[in-house]
N, C-alpha and C. Protein backbone atom coordinates (compact mmCIF):
# COMPACT_ATOMS: atom_id res chain seq x y z
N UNK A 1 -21.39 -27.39 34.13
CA UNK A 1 -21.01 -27.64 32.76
C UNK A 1 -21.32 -26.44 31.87
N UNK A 2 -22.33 -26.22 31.97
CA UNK A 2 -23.02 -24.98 31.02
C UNK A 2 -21.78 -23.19 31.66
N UNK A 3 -21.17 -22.96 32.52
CA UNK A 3 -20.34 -22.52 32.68
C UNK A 3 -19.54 -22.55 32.41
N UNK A 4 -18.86 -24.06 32.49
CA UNK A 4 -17.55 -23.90 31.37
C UNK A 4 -17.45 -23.81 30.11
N UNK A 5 -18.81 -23.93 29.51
CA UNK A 5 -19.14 -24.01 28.26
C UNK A 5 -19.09 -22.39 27.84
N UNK A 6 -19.79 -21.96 28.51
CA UNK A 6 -19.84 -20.33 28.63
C UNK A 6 -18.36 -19.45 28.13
N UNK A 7 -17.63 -20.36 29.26
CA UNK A 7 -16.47 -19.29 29.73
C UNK A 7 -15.63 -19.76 28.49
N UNK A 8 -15.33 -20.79 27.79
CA UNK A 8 -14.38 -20.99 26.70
C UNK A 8 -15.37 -20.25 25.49
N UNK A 9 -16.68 -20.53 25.35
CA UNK A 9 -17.31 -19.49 23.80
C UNK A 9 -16.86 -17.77 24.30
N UNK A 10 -16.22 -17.19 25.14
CA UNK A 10 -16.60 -15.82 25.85
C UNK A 10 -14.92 -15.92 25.55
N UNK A 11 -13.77 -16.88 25.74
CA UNK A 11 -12.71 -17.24 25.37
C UNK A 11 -12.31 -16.84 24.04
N UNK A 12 -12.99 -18.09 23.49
CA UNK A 12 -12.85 -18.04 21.89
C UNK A 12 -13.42 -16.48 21.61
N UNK A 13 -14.07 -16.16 21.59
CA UNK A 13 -14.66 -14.82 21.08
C UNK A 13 -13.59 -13.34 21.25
N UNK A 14 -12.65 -13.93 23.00
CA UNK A 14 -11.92 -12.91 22.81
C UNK A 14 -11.21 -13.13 22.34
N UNK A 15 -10.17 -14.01 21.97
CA UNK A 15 -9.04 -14.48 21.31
C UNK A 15 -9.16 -14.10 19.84
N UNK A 16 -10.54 -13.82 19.14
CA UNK A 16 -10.89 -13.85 17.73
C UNK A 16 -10.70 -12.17 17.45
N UNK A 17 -11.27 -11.72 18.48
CA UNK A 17 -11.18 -10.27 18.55
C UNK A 17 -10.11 -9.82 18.65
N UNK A 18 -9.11 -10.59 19.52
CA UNK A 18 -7.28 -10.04 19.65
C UNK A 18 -6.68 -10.02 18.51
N UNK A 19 -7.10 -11.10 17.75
CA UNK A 19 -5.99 -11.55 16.33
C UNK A 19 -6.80 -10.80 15.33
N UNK A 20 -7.79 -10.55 15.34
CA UNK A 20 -8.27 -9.53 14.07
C UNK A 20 -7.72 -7.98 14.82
N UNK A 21 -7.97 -7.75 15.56
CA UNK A 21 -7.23 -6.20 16.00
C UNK A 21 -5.75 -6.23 15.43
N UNK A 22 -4.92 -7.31 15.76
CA UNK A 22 -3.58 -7.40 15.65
C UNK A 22 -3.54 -7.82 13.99
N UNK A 23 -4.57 -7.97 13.71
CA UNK A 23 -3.99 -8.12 11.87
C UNK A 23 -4.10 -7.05 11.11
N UNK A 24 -5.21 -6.23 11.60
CA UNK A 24 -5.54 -4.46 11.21
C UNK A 24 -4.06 -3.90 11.66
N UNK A 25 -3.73 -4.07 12.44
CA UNK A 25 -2.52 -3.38 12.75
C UNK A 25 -1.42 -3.03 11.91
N UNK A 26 -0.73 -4.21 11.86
CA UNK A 26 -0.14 -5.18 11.05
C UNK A 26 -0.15 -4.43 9.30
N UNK A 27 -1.79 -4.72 8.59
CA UNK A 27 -2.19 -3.97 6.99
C UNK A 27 -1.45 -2.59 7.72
N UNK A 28 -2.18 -1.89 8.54
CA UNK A 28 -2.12 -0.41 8.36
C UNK A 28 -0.59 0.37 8.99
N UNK A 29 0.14 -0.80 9.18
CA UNK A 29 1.34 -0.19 9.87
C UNK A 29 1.99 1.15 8.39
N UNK A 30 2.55 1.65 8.94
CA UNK A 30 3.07 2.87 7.27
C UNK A 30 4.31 2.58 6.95
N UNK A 31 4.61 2.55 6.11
CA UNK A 31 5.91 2.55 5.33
C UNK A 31 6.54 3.61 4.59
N UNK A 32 8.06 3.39 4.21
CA UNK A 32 8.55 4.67 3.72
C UNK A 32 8.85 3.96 2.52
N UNK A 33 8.59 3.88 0.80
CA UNK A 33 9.29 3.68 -0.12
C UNK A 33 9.88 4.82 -0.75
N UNK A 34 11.30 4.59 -1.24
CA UNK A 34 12.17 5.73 -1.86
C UNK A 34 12.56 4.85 -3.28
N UNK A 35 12.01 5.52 -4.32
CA UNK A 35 12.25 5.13 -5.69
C UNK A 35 11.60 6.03 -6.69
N UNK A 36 11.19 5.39 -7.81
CA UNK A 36 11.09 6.87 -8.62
C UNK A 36 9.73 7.07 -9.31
N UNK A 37 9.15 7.74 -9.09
CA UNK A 37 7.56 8.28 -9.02
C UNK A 37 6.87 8.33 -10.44
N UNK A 38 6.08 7.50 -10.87
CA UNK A 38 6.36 7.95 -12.42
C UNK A 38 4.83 7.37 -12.82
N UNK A 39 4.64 7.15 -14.12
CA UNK A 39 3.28 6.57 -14.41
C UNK A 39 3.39 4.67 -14.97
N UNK A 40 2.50 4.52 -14.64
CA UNK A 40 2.76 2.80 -15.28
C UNK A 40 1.85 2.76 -16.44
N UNK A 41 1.69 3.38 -17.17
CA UNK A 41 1.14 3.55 -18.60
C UNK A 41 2.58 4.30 -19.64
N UNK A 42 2.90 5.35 -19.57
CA UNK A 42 3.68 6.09 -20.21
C UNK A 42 4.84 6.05 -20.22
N UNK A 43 5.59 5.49 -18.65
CA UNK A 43 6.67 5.25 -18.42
C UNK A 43 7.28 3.69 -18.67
N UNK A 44 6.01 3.16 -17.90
CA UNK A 44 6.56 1.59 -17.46
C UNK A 44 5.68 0.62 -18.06
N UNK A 45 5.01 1.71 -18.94
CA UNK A 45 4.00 0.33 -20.23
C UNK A 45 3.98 -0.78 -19.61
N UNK A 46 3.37 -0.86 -18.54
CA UNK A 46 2.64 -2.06 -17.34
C UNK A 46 1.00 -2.15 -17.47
N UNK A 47 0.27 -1.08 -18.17
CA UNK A 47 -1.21 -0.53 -17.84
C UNK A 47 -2.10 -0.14 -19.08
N UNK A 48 -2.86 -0.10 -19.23
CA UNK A 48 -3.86 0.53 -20.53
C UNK A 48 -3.54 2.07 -20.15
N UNK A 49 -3.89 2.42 -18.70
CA UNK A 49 -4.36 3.69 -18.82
C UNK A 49 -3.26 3.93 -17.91
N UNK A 50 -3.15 5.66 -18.05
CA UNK A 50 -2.50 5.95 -16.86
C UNK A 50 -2.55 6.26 -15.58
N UNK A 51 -1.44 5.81 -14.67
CA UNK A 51 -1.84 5.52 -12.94
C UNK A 51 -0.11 5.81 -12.33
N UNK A 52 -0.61 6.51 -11.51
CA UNK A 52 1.00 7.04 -11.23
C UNK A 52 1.24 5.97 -10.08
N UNK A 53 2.23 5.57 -9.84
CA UNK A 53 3.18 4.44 -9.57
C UNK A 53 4.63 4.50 -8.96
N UNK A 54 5.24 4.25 -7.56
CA UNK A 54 6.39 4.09 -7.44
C UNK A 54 7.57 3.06 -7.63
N UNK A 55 8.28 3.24 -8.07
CA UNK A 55 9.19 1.69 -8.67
C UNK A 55 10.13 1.56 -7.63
N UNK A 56 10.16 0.60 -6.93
CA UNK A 56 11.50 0.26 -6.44
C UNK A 56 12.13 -0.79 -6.42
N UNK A 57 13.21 -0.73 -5.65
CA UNK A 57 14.16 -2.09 -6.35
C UNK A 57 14.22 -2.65 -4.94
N UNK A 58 13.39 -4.07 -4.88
CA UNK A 58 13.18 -4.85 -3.69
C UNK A 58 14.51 -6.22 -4.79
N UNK A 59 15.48 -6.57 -3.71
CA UNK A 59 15.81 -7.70 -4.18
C UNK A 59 16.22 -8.02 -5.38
N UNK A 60 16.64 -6.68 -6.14
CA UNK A 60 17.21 -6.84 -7.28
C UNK A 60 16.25 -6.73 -8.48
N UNK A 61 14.62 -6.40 -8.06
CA UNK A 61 13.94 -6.30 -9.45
C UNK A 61 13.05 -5.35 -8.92
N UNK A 62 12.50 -4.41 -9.73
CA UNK A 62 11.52 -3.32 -9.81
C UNK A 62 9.84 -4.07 -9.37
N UNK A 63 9.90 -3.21 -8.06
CA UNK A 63 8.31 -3.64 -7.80
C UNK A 63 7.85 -2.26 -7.90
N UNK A 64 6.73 -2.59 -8.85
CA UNK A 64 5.63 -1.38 -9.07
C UNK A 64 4.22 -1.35 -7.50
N UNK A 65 4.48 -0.19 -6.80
CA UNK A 65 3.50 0.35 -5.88
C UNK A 65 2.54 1.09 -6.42
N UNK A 66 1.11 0.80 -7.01
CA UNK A 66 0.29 1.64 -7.37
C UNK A 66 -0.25 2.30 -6.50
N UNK A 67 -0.11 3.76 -6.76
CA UNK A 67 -0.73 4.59 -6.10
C UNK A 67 -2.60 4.76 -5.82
N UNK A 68 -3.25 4.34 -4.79
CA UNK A 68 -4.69 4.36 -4.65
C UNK A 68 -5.13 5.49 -5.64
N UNK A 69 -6.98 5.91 -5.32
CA UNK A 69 -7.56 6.24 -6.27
C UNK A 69 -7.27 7.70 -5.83
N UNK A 70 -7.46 8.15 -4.60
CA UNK A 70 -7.02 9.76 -4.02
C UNK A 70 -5.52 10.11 -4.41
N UNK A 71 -4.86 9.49 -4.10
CA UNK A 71 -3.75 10.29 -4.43
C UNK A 71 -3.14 9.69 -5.85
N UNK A 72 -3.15 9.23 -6.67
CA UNK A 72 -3.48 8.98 -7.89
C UNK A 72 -4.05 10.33 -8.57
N UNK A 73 -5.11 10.55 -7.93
CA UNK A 73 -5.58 11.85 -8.82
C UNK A 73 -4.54 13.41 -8.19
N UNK A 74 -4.27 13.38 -7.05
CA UNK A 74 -3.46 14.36 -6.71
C UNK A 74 -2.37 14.47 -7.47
N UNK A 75 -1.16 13.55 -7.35
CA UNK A 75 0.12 13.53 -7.78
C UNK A 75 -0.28 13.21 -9.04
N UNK A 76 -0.67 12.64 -10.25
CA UNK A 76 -0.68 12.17 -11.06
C UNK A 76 0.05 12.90 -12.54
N UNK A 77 -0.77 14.51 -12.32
CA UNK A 77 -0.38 15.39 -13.17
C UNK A 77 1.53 15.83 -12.95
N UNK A 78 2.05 15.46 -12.03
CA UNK A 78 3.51 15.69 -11.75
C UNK A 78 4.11 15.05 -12.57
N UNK A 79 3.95 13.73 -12.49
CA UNK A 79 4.83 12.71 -13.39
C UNK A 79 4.46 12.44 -13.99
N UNK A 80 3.25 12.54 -15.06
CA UNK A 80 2.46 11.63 -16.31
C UNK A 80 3.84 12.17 -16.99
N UNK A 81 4.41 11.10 -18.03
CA UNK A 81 5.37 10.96 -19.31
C UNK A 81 6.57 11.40 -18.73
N UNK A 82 6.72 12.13 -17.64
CA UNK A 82 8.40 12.28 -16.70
C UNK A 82 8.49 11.84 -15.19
N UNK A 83 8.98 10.96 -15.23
CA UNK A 83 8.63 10.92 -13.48
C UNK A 83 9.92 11.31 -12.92
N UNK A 84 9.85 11.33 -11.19
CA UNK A 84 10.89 12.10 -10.52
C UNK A 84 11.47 11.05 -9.22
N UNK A 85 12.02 11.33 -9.16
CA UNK A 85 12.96 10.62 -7.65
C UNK A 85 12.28 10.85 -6.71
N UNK A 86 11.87 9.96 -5.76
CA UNK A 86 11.20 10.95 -4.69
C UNK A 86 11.11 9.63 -3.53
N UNK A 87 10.27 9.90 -2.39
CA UNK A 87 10.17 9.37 -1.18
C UNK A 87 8.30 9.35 -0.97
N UNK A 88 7.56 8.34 -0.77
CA UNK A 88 6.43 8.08 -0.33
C UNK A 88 6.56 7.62 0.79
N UNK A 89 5.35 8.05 1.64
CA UNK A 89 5.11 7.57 3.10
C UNK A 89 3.51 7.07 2.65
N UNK A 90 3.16 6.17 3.47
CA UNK A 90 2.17 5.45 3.76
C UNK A 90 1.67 3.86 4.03
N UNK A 91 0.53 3.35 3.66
CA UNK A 91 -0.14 2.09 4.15
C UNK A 91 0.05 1.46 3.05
N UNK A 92 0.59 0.10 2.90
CA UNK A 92 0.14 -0.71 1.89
C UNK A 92 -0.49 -2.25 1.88
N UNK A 93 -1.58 -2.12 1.13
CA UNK A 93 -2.36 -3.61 0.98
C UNK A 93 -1.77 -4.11 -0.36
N UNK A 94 -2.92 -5.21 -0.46
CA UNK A 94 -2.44 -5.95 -1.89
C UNK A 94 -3.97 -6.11 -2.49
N UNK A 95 -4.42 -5.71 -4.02
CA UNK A 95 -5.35 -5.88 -4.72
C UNK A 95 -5.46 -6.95 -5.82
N UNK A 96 -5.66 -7.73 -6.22
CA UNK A 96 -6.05 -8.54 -7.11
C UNK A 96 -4.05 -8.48 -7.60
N UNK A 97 -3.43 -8.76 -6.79
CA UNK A 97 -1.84 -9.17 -7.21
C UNK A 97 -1.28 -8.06 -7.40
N UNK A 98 -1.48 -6.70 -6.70
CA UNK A 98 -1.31 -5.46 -6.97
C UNK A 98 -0.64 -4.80 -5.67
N UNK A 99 0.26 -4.38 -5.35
CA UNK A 99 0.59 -3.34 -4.44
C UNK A 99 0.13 -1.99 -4.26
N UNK A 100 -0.48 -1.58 -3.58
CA UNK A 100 -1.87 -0.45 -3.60
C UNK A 100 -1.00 0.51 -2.40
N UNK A 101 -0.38 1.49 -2.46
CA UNK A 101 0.10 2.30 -1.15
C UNK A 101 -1.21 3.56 -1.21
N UNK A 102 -1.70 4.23 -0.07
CA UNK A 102 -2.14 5.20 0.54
C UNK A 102 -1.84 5.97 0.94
N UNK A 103 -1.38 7.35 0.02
CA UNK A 103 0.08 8.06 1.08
C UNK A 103 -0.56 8.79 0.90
N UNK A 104 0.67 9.14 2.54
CA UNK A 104 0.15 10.09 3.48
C UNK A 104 0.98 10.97 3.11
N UNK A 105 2.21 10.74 2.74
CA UNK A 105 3.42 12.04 2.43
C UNK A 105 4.40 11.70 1.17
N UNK A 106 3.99 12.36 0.23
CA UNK A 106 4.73 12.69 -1.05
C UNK A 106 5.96 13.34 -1.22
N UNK A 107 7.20 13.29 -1.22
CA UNK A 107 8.27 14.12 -1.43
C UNK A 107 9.41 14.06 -2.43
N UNK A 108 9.27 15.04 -3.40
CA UNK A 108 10.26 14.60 -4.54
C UNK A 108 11.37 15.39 -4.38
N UNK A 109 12.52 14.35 -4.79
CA UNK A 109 13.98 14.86 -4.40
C UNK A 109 14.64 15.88 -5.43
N UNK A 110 15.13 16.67 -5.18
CA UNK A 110 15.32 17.86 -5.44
C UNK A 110 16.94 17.76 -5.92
């Protein structure tokens, strides 16, 4: 008895470990958004302060992607009060009802 008891807690434990690996996965898979790079204070009066932001058009309405706290400070000075067309690569989570991307690759269209 105490064996089978064993072998299903040693079960459960791996099964817990599979589906949390496979949900990390899943958050960190990368994405490509193409829309237009701009600030959500100056541009898109969404914000107190300013935070640079990609807009795109999911489904017929503008979803704002806030850019994290690193690259936020990188790109930021590009588009404060003009933003540009461009292409983001990276990870995105969700913050307190917020779309948060982590990019890895910035490219404005020319």
């Amino acid at each position: 008895m105490r064996a089978v008891l064993s072998a299903a807690i040693a079960l459960a434990f791996v099964f817990a470990l599979v589906v949390g690996v496979q949900a990390e996965e899943k958050k960190s898979k990368e994405v490509t958004l193409k829309g237009k790079i701009t600030c959500s204070k100056c541009e898109c009066k969404k914000t107190d302060a300013c935070h640079t932001v990609v807009v795109v058009k999911e489904k017929g309405k503008n979803v704002l992607y806030y850019f994290d706290a690193d690259s936020n400070k990188q790109y930021h000075k590009d588009i404060c009060k003009k933003g540009k067309p461009g292409t983001v690569k990276g990870t995105v989570s969700e913050e307190d009802g917020k779309k948060i991307i982590t990019v890895s690759k910035l490219d404005y269209d020319k």
